[in-house]
PDB file of N, CA and C in Angstrom:
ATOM      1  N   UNK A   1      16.682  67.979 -42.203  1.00  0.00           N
ATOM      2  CA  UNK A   1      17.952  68.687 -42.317  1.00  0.00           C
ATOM      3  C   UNK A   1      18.897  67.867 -43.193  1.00  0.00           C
ATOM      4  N   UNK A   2      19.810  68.647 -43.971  1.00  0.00           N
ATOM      5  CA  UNK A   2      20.936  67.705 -44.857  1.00  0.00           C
ATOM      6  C   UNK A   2      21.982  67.845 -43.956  1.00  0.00           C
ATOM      7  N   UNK A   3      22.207  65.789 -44.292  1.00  0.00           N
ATOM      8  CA  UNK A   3      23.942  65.848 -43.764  1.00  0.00           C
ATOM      9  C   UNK A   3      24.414  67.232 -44.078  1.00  0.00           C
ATOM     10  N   UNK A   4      25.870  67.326 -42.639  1.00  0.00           N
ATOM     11  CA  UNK A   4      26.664  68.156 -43.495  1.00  0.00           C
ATOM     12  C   UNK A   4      27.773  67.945 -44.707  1.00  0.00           C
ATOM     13  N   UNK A   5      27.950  66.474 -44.413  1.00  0.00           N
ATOM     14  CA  UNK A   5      28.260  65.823 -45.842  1.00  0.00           C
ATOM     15  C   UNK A   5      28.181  66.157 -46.999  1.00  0.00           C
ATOM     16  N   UNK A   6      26.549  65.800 -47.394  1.00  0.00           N
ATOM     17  CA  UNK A   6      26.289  65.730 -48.515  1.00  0.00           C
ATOM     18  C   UNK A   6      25.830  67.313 -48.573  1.00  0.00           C
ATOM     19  N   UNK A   7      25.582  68.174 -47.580  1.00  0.00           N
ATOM     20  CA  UNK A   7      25.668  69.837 -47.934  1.00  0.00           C
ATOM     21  C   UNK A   7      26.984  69.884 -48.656  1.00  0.00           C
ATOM     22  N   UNK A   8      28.569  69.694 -48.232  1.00  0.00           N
ATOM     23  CA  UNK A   8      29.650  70.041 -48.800  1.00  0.00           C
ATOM     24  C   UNK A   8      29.655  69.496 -50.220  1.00  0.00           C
ATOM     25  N   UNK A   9      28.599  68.220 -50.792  1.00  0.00           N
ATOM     26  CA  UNK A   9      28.912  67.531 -51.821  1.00  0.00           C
ATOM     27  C   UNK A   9      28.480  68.309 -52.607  1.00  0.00           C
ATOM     28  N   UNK A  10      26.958  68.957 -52.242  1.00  0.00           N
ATOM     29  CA  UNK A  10      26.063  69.933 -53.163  1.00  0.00           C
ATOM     30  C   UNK A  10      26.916  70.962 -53.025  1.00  0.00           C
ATOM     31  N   UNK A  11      27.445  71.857 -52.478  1.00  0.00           N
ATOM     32  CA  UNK A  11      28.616  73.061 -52.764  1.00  0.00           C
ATOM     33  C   UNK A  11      29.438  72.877 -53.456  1.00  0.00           C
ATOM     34  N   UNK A  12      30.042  71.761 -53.734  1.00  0.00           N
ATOM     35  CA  UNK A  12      31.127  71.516 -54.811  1.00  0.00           C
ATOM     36  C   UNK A  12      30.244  71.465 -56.201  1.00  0.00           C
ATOM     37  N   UNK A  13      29.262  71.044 -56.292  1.00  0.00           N
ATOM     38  CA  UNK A  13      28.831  70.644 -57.495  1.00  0.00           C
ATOM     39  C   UNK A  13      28.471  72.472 -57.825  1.00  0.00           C
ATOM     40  N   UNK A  14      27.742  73.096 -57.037  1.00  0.00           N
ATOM     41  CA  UNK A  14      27.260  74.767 -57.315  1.00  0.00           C
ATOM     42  C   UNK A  14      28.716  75.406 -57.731  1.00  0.00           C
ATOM     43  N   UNK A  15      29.763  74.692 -56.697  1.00  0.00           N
ATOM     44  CA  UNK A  15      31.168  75.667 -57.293  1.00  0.00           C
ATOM     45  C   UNK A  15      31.247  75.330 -58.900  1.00  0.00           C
ATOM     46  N   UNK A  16      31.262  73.922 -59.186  1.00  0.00           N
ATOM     47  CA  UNK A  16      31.747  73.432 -60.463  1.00  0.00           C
ATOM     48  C   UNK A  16      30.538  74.132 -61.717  1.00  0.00           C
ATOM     49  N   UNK A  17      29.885  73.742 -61.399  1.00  0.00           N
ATOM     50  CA  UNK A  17      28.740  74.184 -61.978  1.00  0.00           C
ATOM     51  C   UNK A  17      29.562  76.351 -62.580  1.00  0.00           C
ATOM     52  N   UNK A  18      29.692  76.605 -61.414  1.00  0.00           N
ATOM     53  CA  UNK A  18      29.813  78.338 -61.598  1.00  0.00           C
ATOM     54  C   UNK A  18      31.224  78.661 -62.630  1.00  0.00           C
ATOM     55  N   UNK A  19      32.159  77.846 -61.609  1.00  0.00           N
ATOM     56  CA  UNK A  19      33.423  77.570 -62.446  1.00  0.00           C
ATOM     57  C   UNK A  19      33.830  77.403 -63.991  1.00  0.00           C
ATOM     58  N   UNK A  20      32.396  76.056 -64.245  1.00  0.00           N
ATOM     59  CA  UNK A  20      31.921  75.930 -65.658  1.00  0.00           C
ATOM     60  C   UNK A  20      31.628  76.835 -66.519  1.00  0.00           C
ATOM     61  N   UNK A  21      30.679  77.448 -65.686  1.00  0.00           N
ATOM     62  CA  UNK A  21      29.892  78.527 -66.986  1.00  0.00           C
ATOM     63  C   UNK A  21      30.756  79.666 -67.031  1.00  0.00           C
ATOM     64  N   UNK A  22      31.453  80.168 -66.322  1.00  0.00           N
ATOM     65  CA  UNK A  22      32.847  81.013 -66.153  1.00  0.00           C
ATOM     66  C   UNK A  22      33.577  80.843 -67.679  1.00  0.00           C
ATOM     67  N   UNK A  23      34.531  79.593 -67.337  1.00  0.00           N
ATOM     68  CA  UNK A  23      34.937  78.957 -68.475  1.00  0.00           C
ATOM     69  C   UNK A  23      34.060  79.050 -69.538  1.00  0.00           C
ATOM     70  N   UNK A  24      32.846  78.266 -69.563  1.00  0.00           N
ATOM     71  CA  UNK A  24      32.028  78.363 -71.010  1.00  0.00           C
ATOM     72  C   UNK A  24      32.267  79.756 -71.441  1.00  0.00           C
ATOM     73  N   UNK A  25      31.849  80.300 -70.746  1.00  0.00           N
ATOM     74  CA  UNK A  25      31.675  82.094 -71.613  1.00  0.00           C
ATOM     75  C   UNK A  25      33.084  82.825 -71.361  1.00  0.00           C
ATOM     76  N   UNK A  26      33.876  82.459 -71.394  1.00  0.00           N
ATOM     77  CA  UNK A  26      35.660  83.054 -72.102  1.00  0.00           C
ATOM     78  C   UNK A  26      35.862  81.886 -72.837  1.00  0.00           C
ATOM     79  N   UNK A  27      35.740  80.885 -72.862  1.00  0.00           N
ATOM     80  CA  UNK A  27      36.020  79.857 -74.148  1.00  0.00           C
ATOM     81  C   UNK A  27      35.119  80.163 -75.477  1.00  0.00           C
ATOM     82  N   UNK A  28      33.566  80.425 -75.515  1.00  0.00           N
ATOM     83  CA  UNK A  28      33.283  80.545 -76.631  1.00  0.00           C
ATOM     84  C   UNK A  28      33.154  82.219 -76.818  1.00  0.00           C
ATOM     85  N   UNK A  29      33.276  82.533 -78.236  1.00  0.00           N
ATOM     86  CA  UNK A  29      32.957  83.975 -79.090  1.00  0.00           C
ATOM     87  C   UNK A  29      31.577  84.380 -78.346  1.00  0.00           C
ATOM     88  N   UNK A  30      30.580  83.851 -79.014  1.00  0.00           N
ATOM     89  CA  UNK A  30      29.594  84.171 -78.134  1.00  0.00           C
ATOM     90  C   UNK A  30      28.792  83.129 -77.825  1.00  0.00           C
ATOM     91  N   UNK A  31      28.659  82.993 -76.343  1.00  0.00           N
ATOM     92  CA  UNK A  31      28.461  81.963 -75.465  1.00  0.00           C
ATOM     93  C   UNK A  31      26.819  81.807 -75.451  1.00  0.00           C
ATOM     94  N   UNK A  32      26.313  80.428 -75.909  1.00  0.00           N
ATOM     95  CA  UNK A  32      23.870  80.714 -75.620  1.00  0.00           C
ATOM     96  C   UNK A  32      23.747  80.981 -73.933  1.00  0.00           C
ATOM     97  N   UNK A  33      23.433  82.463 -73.994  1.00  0.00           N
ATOM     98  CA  UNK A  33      22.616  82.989 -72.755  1.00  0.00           C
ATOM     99  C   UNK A  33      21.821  82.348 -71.666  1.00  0.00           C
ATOM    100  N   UNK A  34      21.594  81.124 -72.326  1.00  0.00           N
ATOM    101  CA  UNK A  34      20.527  80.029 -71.378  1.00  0.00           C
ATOM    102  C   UNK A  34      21.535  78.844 -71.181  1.00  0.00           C
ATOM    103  N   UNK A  35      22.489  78.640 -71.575  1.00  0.00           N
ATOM    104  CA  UNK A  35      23.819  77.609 -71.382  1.00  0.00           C
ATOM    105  C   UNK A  35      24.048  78.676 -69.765  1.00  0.00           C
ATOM    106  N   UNK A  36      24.853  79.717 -70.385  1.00  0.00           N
ATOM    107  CA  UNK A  36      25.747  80.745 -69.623  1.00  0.00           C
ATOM    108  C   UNK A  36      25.208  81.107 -68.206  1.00  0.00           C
ATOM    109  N   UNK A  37      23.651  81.380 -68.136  1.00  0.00           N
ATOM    110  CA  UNK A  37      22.652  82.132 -67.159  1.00  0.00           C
ATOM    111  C   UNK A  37      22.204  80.822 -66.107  1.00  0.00           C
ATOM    112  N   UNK A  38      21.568  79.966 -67.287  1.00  0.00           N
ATOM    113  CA  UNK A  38      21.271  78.707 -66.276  1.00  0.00           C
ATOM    114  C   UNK A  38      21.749  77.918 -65.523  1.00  0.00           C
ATOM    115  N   UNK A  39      23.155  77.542 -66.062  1.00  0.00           N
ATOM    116  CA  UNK A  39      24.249  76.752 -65.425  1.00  0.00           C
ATOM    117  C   UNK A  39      24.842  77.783 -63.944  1.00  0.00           C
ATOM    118  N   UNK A  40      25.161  79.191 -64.210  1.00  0.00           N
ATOM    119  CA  UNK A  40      25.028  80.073 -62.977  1.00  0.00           C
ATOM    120  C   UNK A  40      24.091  80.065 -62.041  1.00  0.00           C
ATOM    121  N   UNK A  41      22.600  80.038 -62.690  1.00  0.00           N
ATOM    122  CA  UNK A  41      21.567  79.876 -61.494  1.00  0.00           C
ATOM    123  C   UNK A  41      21.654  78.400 -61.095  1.00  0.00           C
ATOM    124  N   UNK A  42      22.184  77.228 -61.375  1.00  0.00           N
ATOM    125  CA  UNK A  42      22.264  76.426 -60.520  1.00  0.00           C
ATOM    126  C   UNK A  42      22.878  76.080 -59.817  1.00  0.00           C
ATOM    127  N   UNK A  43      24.018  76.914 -60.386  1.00  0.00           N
ATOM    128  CA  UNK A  43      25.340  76.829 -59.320  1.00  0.00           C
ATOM    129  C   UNK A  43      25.336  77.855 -58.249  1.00  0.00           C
ATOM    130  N   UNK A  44      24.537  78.596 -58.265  1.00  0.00           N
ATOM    131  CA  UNK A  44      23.744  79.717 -57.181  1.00  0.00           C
ATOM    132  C   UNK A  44      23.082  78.684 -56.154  1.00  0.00           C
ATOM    133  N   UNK A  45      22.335  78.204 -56.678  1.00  0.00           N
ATOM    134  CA  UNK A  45      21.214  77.562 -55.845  1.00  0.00           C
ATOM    135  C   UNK A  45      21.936  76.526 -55.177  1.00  0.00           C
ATOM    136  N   UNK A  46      22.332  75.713 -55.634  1.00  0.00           N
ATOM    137  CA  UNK A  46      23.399  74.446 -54.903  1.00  0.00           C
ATOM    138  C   UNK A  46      24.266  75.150 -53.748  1.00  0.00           C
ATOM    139  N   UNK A  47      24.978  76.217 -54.304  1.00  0.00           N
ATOM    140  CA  UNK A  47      25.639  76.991 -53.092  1.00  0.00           C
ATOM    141  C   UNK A  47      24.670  77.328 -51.949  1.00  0.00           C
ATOM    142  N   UNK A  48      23.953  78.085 -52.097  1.00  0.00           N
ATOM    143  CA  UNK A  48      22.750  78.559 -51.706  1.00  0.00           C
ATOM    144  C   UNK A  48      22.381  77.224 -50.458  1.00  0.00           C
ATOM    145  N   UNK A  49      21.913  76.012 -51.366  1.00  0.00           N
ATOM    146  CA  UNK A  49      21.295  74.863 -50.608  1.00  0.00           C
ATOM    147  C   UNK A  49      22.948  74.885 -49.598  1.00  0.00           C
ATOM    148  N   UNK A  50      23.931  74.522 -50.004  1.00  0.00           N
ATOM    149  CA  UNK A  50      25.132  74.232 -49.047  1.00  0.00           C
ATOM    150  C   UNK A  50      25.465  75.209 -47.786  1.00  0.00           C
ATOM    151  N   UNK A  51      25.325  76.524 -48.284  1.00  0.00           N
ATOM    152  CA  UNK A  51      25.299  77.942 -47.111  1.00  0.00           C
ATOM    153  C   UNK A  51      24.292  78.083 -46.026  1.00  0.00           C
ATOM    154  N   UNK A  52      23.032  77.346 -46.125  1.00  0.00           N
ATOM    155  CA  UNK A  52      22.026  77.127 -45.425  1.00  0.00           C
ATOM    156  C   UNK A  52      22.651  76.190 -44.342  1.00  0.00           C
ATOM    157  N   UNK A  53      23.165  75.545 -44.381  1.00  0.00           N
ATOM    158  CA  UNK A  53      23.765  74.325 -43.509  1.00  0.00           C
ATOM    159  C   UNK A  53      25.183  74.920 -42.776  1.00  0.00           C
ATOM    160  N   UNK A  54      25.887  75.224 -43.677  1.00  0.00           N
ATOM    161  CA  UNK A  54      27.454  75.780 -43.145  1.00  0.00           C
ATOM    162  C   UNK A  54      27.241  77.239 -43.483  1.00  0.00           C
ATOM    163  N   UNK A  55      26.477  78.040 -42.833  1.00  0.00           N
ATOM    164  CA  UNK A  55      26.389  79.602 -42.709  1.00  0.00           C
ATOM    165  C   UNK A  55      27.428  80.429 -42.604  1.00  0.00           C
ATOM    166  N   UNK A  56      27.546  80.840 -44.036  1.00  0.00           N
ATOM    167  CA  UNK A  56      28.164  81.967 -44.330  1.00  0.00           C
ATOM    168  C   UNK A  56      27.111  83.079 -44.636  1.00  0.00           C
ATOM    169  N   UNK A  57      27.366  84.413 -43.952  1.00  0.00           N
ATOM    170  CA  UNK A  57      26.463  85.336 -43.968  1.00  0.00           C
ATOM    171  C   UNK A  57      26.355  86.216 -45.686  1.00  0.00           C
ATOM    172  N   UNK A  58      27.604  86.523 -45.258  1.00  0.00           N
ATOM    173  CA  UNK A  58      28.414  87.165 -46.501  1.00  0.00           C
ATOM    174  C   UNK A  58      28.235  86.426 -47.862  1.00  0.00           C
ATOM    175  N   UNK A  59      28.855  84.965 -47.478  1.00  0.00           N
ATOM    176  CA  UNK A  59      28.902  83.870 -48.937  1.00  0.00           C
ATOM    177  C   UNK A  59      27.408  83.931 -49.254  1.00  0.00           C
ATOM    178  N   UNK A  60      26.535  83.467 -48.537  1.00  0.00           N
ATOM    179  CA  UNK A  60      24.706  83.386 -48.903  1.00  0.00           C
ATOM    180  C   UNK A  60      24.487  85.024 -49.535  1.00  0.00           C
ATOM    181  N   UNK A  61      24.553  86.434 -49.261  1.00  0.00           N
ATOM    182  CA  UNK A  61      24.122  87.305 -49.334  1.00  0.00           C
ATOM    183  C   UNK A  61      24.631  87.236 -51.298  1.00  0.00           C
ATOM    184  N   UNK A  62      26.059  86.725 -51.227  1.00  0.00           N
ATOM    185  CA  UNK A  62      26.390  86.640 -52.900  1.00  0.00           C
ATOM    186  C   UNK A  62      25.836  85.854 -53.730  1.00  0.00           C
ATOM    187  N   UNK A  63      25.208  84.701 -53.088  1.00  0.00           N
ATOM    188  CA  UNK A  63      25.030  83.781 -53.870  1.00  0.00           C
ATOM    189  C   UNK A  63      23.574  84.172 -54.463  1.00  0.00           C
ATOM    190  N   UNK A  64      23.141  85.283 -53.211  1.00  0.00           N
ATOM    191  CA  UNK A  64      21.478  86.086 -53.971  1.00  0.00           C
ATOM    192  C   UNK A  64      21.940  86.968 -54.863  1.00  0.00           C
ATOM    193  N   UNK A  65      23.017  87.793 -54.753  1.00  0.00           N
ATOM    194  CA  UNK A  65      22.888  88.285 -55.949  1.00  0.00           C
ATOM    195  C   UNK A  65      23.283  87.614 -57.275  1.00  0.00           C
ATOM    196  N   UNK A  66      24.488  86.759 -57.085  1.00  0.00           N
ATOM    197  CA  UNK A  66      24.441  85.772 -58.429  1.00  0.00           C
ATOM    198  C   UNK A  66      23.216  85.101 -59.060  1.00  0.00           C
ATOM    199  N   UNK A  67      22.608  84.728 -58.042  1.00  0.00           N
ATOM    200  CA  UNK A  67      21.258  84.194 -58.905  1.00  0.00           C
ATOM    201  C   UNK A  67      20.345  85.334 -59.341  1.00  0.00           C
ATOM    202  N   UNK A  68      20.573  86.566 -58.845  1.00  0.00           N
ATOM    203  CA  UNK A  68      19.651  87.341 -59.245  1.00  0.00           C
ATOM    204  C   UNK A  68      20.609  88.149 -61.031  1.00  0.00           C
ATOM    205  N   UNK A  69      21.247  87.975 -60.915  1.00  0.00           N
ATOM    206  CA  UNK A  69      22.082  88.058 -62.075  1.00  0.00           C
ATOM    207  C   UNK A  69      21.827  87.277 -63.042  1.00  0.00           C
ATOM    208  N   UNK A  70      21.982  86.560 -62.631  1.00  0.00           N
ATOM    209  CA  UNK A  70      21.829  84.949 -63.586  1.00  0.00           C
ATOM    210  C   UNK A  70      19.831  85.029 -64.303  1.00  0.00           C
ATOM    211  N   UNK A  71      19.285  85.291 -63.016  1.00  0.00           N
ATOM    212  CA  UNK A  71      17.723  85.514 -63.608  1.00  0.00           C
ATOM    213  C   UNK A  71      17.397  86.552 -64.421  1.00  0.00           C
ATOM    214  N   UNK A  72      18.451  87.739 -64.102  1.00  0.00           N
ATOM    215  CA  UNK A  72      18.171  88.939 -65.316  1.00  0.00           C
ATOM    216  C   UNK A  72      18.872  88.644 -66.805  1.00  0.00           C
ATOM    217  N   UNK A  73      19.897  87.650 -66.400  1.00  0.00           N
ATOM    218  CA  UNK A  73      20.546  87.075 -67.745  1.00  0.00           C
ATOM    219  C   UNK A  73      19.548  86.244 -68.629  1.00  0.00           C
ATOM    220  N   UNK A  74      18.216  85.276 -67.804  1.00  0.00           N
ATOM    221  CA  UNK A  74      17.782  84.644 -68.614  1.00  0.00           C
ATOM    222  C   UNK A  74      16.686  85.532 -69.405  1.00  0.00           C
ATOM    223  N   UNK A  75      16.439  86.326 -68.331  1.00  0.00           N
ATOM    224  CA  UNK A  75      15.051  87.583 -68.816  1.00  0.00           C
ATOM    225  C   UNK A  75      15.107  87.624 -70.029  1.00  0.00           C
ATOM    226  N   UNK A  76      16.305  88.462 -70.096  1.00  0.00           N
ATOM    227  CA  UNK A  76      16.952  89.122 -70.858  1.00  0.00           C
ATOM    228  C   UNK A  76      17.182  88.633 -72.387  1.00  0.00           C
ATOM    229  N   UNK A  77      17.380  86.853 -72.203  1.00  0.00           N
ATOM    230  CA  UNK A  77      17.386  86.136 -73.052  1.00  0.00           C
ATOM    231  C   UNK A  77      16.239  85.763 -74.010  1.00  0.00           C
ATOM    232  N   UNK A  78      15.359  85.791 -72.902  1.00  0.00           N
ATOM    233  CA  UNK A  78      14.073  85.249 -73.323  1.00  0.00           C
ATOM    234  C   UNK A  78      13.277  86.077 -74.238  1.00  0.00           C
ATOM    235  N   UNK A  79      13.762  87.418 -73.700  1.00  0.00           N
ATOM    236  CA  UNK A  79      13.177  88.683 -74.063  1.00  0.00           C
ATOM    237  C   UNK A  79      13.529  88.768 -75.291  1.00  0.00           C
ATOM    238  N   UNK A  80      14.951  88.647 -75.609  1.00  0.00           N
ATOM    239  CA  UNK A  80      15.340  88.852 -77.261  1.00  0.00           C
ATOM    240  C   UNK A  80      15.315  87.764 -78.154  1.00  0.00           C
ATOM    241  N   UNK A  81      15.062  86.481 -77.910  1.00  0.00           N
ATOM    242  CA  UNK A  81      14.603  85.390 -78.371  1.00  0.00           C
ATOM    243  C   UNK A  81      13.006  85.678 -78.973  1.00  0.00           C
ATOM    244  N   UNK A  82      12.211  85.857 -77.892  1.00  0.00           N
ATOM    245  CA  UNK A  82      10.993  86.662 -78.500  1.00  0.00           C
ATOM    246  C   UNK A  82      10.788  87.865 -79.510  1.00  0.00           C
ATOM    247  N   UNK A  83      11.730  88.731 -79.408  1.00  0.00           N
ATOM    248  CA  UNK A  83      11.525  89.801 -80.057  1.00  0.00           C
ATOM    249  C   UNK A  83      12.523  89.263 -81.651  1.00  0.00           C
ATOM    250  N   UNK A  84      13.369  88.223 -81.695  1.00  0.00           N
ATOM    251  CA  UNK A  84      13.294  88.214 -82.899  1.00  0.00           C
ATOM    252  C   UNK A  84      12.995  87.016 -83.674  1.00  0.00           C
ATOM    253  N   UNK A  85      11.865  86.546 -82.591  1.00  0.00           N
ATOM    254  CA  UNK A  85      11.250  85.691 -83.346  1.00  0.00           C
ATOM    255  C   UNK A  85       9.838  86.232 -84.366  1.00  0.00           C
ATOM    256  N   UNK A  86       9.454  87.592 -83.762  1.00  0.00           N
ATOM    257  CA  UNK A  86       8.042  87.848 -83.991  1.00  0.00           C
ATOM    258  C   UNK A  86       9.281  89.184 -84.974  1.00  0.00           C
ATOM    259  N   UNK A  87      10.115  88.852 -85.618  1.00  0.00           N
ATOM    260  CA  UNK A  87      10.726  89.493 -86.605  1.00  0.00           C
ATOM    261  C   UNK A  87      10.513  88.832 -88.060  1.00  0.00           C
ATOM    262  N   UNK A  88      10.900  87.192 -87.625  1.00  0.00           N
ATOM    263  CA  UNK A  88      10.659  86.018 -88.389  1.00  0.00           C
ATOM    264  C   UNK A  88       9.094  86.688 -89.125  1.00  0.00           C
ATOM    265  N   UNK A  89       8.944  86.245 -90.982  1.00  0.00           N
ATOM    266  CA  UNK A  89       7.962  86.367 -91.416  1.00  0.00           C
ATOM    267  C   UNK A  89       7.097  85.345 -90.927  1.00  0.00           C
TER     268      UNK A  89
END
């Protein structure tokens, strides 16, 4: 089991982490999808790891869909990264 300590330490870092990529993508024009998506899914997961310990029903149920957001963001990325690479001669 994790301290509940160091659970609150890993929740701050998932907040900062989310907070971040927030910021990143209204600070830049257009923000790299795998900066924007990934930094969300870890700040999902850190929450995630912290909500397991200090149970929030509600807070955990969001933090699945943020990461599930965040995973269709990278799909998504990956997907058009591929498709215009096999554009490339």
């Amino acid at each position: 089991m994790i301290d509940p300590q160091l659970a609150n330490y890993i929740g701050f870092a998932g907040m900062a982490c989310i907070i971040g990529a927030y910021g990143y993508q209204t600070a830049k024009g257009r923000p790299n999808p795998f900066v924007q998506h990934g930094v969300n899914l870890a700040g999902a997961i850190l929450l995630t790891i912290s909500l397991i310990v200090h149970t929030n029903l509600a807070s955990l149920v969001l933090e699945g869909f943020w990461a599930a957001i965040a995973l269709f963001g990278l799909g998504k990325a990956f997907a058009e990264r591929s498709a215009a690479r096999k554009k490339l001669p």
